[in-house]
N, C-alpha and C. Protein backbone atom coordinates (compact mmCIF):
# COMPACT_ATOMS: atom_id res chain seq x y z
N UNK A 1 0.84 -1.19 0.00
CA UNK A 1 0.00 0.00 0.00
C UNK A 1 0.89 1.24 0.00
N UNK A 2 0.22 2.44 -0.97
CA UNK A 2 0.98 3.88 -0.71
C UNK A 2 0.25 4.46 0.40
N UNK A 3 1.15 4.97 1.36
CA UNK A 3 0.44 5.99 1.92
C UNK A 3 0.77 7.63 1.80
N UNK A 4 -0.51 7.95 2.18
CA UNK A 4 0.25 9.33 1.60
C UNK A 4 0.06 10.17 3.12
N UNK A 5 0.76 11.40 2.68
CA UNK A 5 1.16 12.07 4.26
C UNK A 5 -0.54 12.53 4.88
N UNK A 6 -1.23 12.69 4.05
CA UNK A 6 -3.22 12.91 4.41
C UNK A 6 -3.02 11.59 5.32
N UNK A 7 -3.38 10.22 5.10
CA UNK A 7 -3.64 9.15 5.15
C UNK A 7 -2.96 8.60 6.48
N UNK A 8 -1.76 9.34 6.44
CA UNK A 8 -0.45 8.94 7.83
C UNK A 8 -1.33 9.85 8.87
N UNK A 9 -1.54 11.10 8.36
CA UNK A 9 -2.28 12.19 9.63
C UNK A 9 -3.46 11.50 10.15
N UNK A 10 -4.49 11.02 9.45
CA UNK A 10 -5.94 10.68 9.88
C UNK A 10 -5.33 9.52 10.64
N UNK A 11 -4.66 8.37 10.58
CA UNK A 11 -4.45 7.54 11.51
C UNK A 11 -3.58 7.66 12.75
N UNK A 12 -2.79 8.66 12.97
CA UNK A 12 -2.63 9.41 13.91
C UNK A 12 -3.37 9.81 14.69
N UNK A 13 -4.09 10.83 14.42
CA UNK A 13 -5.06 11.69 14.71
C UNK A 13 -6.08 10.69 15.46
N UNK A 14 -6.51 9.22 14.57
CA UNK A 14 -7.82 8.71 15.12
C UNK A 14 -7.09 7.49 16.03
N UNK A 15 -5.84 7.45 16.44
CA UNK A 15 -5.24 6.77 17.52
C UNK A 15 -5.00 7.52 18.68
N UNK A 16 -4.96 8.62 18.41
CA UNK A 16 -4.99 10.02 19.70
C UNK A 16 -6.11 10.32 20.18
N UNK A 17 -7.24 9.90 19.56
CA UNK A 17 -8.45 10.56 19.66
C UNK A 17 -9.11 9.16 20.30
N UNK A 18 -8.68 7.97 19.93
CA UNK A 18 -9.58 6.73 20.51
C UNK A 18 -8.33 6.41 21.42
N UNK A 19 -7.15 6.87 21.77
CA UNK A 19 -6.17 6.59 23.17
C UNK A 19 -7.30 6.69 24.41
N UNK A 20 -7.08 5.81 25.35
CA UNK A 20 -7.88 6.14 26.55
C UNK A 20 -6.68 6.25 27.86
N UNK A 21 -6.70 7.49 28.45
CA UNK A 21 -6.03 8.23 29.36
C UNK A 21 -6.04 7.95 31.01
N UNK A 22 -7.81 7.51 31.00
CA UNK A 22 -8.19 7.64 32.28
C UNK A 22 -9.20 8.08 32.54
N UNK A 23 -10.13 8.07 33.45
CA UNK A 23 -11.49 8.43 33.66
C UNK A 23 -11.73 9.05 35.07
N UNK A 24 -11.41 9.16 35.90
CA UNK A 24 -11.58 9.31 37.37
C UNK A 24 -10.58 9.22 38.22
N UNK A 25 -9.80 10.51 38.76
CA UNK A 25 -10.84 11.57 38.75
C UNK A 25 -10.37 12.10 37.29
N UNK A 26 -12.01 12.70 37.14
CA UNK A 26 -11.87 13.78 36.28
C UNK A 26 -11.26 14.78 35.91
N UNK A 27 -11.19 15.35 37.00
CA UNK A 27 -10.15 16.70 37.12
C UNK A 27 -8.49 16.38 36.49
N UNK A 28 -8.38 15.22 37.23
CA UNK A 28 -6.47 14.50 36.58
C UNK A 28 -6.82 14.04 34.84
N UNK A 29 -7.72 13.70 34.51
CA UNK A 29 -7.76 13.36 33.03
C UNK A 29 -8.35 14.04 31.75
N UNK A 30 -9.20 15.15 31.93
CA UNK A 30 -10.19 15.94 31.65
C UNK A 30 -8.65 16.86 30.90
N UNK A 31 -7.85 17.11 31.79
CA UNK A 31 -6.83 18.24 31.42
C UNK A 31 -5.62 17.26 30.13
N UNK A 32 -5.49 16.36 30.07
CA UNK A 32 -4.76 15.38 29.45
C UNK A 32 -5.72 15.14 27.91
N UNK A 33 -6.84 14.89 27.89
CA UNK A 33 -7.70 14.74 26.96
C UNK A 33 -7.69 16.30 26.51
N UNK A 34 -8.13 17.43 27.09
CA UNK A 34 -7.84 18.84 27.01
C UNK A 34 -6.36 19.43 25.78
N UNK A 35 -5.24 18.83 26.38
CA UNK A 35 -4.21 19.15 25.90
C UNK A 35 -3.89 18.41 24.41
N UNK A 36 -4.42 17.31 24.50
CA UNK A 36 -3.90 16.49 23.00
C UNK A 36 -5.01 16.32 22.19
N UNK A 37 -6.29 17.11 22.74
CA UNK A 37 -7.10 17.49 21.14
C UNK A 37 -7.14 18.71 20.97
N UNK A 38 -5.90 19.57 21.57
CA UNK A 38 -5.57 21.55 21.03
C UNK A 38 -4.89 21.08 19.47
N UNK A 39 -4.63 20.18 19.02
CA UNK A 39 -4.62 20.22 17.58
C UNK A 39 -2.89 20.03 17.56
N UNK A 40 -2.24 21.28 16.92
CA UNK A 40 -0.94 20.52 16.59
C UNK A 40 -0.49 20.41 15.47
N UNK A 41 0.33 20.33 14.81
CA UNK A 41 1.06 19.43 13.53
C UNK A 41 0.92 18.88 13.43
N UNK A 42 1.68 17.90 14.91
CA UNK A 42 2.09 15.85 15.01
C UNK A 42 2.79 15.80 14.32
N UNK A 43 3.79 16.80 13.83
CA UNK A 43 5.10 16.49 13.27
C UNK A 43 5.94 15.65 14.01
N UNK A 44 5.82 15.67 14.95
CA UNK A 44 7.07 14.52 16.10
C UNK A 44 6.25 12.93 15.59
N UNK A 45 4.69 12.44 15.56
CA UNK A 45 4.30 11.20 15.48
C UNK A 45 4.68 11.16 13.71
N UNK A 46 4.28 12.22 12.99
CA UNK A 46 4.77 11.84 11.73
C UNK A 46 6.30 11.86 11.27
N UNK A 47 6.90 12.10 11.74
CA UNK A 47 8.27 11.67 11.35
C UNK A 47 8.82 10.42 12.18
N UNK A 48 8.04 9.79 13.36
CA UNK A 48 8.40 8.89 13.71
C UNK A 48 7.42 7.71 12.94
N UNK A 49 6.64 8.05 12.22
CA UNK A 49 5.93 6.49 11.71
C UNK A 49 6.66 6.72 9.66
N UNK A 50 7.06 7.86 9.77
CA UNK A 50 8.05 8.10 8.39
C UNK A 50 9.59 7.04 8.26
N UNK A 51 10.34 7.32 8.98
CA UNK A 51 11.09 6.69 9.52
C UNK A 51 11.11 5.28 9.64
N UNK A 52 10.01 4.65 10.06
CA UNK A 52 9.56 3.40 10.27
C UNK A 52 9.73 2.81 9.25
N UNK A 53 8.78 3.79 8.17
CA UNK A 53 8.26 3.06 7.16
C UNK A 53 9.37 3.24 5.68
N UNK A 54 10.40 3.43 6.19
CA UNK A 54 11.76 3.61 5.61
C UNK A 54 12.27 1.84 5.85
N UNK A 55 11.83 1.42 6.88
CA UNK A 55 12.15 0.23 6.95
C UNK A 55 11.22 -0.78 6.85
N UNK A 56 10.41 -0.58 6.84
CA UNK A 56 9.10 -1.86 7.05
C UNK A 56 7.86 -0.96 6.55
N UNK A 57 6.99 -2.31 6.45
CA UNK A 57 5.65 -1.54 5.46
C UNK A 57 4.38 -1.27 6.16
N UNK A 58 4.14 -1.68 7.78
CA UNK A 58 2.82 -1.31 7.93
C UNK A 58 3.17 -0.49 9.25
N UNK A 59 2.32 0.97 9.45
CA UNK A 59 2.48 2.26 10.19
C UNK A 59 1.84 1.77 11.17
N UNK A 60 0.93 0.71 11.21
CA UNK A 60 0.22 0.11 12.61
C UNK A 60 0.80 -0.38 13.64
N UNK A 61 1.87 -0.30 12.46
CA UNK A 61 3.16 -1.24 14.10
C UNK A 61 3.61 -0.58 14.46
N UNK A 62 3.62 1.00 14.67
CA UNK A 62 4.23 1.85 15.20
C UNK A 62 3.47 2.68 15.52
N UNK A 63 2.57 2.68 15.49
CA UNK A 63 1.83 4.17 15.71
C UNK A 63 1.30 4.26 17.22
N UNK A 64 1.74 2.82 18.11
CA UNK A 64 1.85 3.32 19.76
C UNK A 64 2.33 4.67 19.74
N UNK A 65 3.82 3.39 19.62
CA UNK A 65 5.22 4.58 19.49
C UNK A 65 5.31 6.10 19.28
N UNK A 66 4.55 6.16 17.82
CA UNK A 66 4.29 7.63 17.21
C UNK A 66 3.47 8.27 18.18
N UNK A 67 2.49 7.78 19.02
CA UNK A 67 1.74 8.05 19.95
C UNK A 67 2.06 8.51 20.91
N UNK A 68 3.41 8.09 21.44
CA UNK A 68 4.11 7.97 22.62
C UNK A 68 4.48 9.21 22.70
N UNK A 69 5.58 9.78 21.74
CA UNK A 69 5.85 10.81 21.34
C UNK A 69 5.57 12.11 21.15
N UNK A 70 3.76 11.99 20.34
CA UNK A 70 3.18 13.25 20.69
C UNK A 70 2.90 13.26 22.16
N UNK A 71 2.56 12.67 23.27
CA UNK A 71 2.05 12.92 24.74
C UNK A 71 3.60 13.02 24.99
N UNK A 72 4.40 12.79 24.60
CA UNK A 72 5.53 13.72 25.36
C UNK A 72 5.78 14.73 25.09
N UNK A 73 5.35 14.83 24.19
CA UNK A 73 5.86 16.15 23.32
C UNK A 73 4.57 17.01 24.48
N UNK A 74 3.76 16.91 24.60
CA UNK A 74 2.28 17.84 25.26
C UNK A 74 2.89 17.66 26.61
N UNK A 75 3.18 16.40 27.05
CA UNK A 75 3.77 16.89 28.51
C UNK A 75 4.84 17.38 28.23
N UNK A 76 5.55 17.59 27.77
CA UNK A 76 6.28 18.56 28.24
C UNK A 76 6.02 20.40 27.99
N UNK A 77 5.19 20.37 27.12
CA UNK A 77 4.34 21.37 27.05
C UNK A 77 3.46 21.64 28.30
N UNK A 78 3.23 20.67 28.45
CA UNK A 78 2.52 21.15 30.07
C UNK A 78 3.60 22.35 31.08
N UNK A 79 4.34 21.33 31.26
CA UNK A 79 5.27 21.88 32.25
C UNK A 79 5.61 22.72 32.01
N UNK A 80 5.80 23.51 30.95
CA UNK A 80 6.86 24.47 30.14
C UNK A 80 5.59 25.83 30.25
N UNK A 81 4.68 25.51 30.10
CA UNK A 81 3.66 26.32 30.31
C UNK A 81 3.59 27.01 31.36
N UNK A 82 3.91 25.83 32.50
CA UNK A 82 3.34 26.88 33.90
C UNK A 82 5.00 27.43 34.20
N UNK A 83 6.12 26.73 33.76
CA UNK A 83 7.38 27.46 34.28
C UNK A 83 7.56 28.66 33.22
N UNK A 84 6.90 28.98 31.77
CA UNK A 84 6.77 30.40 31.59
C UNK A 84 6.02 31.22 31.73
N UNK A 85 4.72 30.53 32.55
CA UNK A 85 3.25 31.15 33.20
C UNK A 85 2.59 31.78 31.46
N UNK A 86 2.98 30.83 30.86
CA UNK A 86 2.13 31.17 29.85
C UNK A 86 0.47 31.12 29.41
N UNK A 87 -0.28 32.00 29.16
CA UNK A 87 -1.53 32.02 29.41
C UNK A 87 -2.27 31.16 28.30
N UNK A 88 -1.91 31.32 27.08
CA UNK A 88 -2.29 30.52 25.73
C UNK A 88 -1.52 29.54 25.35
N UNK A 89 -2.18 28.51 24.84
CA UNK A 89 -1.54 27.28 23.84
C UNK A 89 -2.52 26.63 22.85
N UNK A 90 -1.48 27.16 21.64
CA UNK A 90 -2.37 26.79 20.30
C UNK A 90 -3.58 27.76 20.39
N UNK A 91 -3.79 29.35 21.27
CA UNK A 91 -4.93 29.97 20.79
C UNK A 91 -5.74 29.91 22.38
N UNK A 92 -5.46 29.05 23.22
CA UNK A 92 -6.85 28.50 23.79
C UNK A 92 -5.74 28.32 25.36
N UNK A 93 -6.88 28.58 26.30
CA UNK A 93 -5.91 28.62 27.72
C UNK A 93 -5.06 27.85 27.87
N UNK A 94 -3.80 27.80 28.82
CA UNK A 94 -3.30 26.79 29.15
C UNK A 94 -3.77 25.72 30.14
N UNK A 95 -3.06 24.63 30.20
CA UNK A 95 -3.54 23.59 31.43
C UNK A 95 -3.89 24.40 32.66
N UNK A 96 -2.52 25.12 32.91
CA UNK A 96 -2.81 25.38 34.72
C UNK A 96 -4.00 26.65 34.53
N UNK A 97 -3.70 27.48 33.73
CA UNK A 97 -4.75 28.32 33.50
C UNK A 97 -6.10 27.86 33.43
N UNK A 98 -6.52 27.05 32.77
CA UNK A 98 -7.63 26.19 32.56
C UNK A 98 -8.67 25.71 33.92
N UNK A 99 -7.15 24.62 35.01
CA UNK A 99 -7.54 24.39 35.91
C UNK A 99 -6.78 24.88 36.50
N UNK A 100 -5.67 24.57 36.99
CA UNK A 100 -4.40 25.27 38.05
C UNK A 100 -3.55 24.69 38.10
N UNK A 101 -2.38 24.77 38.53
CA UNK A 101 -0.89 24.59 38.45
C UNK A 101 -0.34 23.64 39.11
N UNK A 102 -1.26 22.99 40.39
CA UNK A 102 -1.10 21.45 40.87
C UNK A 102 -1.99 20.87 39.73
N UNK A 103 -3.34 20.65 39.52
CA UNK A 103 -3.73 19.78 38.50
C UNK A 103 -2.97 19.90 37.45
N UNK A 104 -2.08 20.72 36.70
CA UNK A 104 -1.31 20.75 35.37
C UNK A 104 -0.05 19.82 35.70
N UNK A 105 0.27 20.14 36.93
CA UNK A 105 1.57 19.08 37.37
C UNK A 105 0.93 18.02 37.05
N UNK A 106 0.08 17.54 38.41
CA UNK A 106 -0.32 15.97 38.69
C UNK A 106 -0.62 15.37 37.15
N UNK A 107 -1.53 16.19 36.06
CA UNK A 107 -2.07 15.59 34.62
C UNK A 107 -0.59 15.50 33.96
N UNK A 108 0.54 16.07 33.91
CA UNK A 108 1.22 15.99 33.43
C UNK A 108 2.65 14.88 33.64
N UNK A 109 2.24 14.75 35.13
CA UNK A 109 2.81 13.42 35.60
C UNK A 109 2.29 12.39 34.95
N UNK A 110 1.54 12.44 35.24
CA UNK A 110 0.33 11.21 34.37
C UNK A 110 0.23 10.67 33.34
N UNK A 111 0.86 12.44 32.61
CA UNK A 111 0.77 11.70 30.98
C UNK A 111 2.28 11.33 30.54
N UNK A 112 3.56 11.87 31.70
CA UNK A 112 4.78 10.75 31.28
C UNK A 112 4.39 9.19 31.92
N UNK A 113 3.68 8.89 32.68
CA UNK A 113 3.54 7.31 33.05
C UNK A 113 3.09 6.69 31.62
N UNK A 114 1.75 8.01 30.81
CA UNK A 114 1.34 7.27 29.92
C UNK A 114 2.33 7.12 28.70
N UNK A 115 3.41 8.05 28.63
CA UNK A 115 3.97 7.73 27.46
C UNK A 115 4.59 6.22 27.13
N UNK A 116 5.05 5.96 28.77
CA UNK A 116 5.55 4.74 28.75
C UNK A 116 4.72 3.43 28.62
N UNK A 117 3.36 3.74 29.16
CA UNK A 117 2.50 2.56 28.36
C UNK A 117 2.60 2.92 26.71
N UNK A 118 2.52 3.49 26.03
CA UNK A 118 2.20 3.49 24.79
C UNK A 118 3.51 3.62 24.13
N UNK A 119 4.52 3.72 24.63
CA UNK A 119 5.78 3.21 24.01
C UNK A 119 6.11 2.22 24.02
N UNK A 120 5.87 1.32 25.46
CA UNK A 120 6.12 -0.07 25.17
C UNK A 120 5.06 -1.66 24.36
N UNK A 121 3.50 -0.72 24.28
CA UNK A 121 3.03 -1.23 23.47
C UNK A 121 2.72 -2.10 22.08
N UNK A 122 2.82 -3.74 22.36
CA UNK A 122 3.41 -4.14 21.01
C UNK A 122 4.64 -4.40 20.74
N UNK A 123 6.05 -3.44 21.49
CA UNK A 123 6.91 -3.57 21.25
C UNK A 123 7.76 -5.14 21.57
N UNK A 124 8.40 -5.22 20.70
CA UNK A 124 8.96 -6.83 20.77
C UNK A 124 10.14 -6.70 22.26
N UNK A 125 10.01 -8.19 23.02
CA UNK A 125 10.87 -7.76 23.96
C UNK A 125 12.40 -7.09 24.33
N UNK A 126 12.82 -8.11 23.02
CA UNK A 126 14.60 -7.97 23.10
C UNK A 126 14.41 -6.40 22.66
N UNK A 127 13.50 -5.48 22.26
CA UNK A 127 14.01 -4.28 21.66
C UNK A 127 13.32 -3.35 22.74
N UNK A 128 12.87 -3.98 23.97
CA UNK A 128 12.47 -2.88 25.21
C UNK A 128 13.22 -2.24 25.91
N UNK A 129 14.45 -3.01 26.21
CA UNK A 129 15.84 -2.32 26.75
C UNK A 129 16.12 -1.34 26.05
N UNK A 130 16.46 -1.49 24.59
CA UNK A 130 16.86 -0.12 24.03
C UNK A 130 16.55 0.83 23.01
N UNK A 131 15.18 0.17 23.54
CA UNK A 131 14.23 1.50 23.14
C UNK A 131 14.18 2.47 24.53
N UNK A 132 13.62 1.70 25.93
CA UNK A 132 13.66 2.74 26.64
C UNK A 132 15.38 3.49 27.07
N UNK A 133 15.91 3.01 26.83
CA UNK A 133 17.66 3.71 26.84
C UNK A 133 17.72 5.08 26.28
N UNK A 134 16.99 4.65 24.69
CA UNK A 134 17.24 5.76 23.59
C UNK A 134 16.32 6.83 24.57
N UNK A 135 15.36 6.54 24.25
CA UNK A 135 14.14 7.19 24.86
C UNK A 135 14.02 7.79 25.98
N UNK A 136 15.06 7.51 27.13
CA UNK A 136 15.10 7.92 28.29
C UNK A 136 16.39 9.29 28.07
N UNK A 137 17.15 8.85 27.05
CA UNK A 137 18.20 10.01 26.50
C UNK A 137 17.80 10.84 26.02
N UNK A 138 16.66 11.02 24.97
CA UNK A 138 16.04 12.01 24.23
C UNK A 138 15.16 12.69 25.03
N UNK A 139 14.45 12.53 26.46
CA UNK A 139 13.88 12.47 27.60
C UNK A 139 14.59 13.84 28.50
N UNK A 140 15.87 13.50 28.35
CA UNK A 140 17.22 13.89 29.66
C UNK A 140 17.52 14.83 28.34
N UNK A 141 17.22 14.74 27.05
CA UNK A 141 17.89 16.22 26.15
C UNK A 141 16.81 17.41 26.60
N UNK A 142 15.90 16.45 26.71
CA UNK A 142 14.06 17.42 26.36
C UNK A 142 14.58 18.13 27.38
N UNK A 143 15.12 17.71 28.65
CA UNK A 143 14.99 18.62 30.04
C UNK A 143 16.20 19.32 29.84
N UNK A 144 17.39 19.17 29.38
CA UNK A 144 18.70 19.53 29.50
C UNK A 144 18.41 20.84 28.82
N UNK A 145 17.71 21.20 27.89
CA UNK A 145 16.99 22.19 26.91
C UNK A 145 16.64 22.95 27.64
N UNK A 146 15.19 22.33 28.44
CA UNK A 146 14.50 23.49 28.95
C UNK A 146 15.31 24.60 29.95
N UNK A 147 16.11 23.30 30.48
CA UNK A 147 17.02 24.30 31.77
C UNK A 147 17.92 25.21 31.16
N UNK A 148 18.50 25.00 30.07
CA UNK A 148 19.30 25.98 29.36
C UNK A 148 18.53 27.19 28.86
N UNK A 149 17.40 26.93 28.62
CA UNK A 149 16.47 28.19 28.43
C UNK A 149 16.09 29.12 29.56
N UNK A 150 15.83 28.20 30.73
CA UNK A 150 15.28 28.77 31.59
C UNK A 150 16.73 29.79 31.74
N UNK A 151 17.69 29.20 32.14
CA UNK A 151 19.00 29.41 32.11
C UNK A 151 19.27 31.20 30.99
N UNK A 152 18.98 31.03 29.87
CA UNK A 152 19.23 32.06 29.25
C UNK A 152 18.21 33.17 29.71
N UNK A 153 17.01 32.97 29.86
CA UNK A 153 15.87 34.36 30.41
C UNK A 153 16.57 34.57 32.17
N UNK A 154 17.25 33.64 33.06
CA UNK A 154 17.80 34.57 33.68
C UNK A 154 18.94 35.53 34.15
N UNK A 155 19.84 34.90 33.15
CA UNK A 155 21.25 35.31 32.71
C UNK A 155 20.62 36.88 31.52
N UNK A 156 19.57 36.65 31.10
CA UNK A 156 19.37 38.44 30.39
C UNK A 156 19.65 38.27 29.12
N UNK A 157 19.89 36.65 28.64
CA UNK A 157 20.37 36.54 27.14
C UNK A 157 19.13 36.35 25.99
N UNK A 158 18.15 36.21 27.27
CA UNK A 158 16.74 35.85 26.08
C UNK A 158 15.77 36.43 26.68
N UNK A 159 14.68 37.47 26.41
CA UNK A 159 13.30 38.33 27.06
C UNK A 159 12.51 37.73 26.82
């Protein structure tokens, strides 16, 4: 089968949209469901089921994975939100704004536990070790980043 980049988005999109997060309490999941239908690119899930399919032919076998990725990508958007007390994302309030800045933590805790269900999903065993290795490195860049930013707005190098 061809797929085309339309075709890669809608199955994305309708694996994000039928992901189940959690139900109760409300308040911890309401904000998680909140954050990953503000829309997006999904450039991070589409270049990871691109990639894939550089090697192998069906995107179903990856699209945990690709999954995994965008909820990290949003949690860490979470966090990044309330440490620049930013009021908008994508147009539309932020988490803590929304609800507040412990529920944006706690939902955002939540949704790194979930990345790790939906990364290891499917995945074959011998390749769980080093996937979470890689994954825990690209993890430790995501943060090594933020602190260097935070780092530059208080050193006066960035407004």
């Amino acid at each position: 089968m061809i797929y085309t980049p339309q075709n890669l988005q809608k199955l994305i999109e309708k694996h994000i949209d039928d992901a189940h997060y959690g139900d109760s309490p409300k308040e911890l999941y309401d904000p998680i469901r909140y954050i990953m239908h503000l829309g997006g690119k999904r450039l991070r899930p589409m270049m990871t089921v691109l990639t894939y399919l550089l090697y192998k032919d069906d995107p179903k076998q990856i699209i945990n994975q690709a999954v995994a990725v965008e909820l990290f990508h949003n949690f860490s958007l979470v966090h990044d939100d309330i440490m620049d007390n930013a009021p908008l994302r994508r147009s539309k309030p932020t988490v803590h704004e929304k609800w507040n800045t412990n529920i944006a933590i706690l939902s955002g805790d939540v949704m790194l536990v979930k990345v790790y269900e939906f990364l290891l999903k499917g995945l074959p065993e011998d390749k769980i070790r080093k996937v979470l290795e890689m994954f825990n490195q690209a993890a430790i860049k995501v943060c090594e980043g933020q602190q260097f930013d935070m780092n530059s707005i208080k050193n006066g190098r960035i407004t």
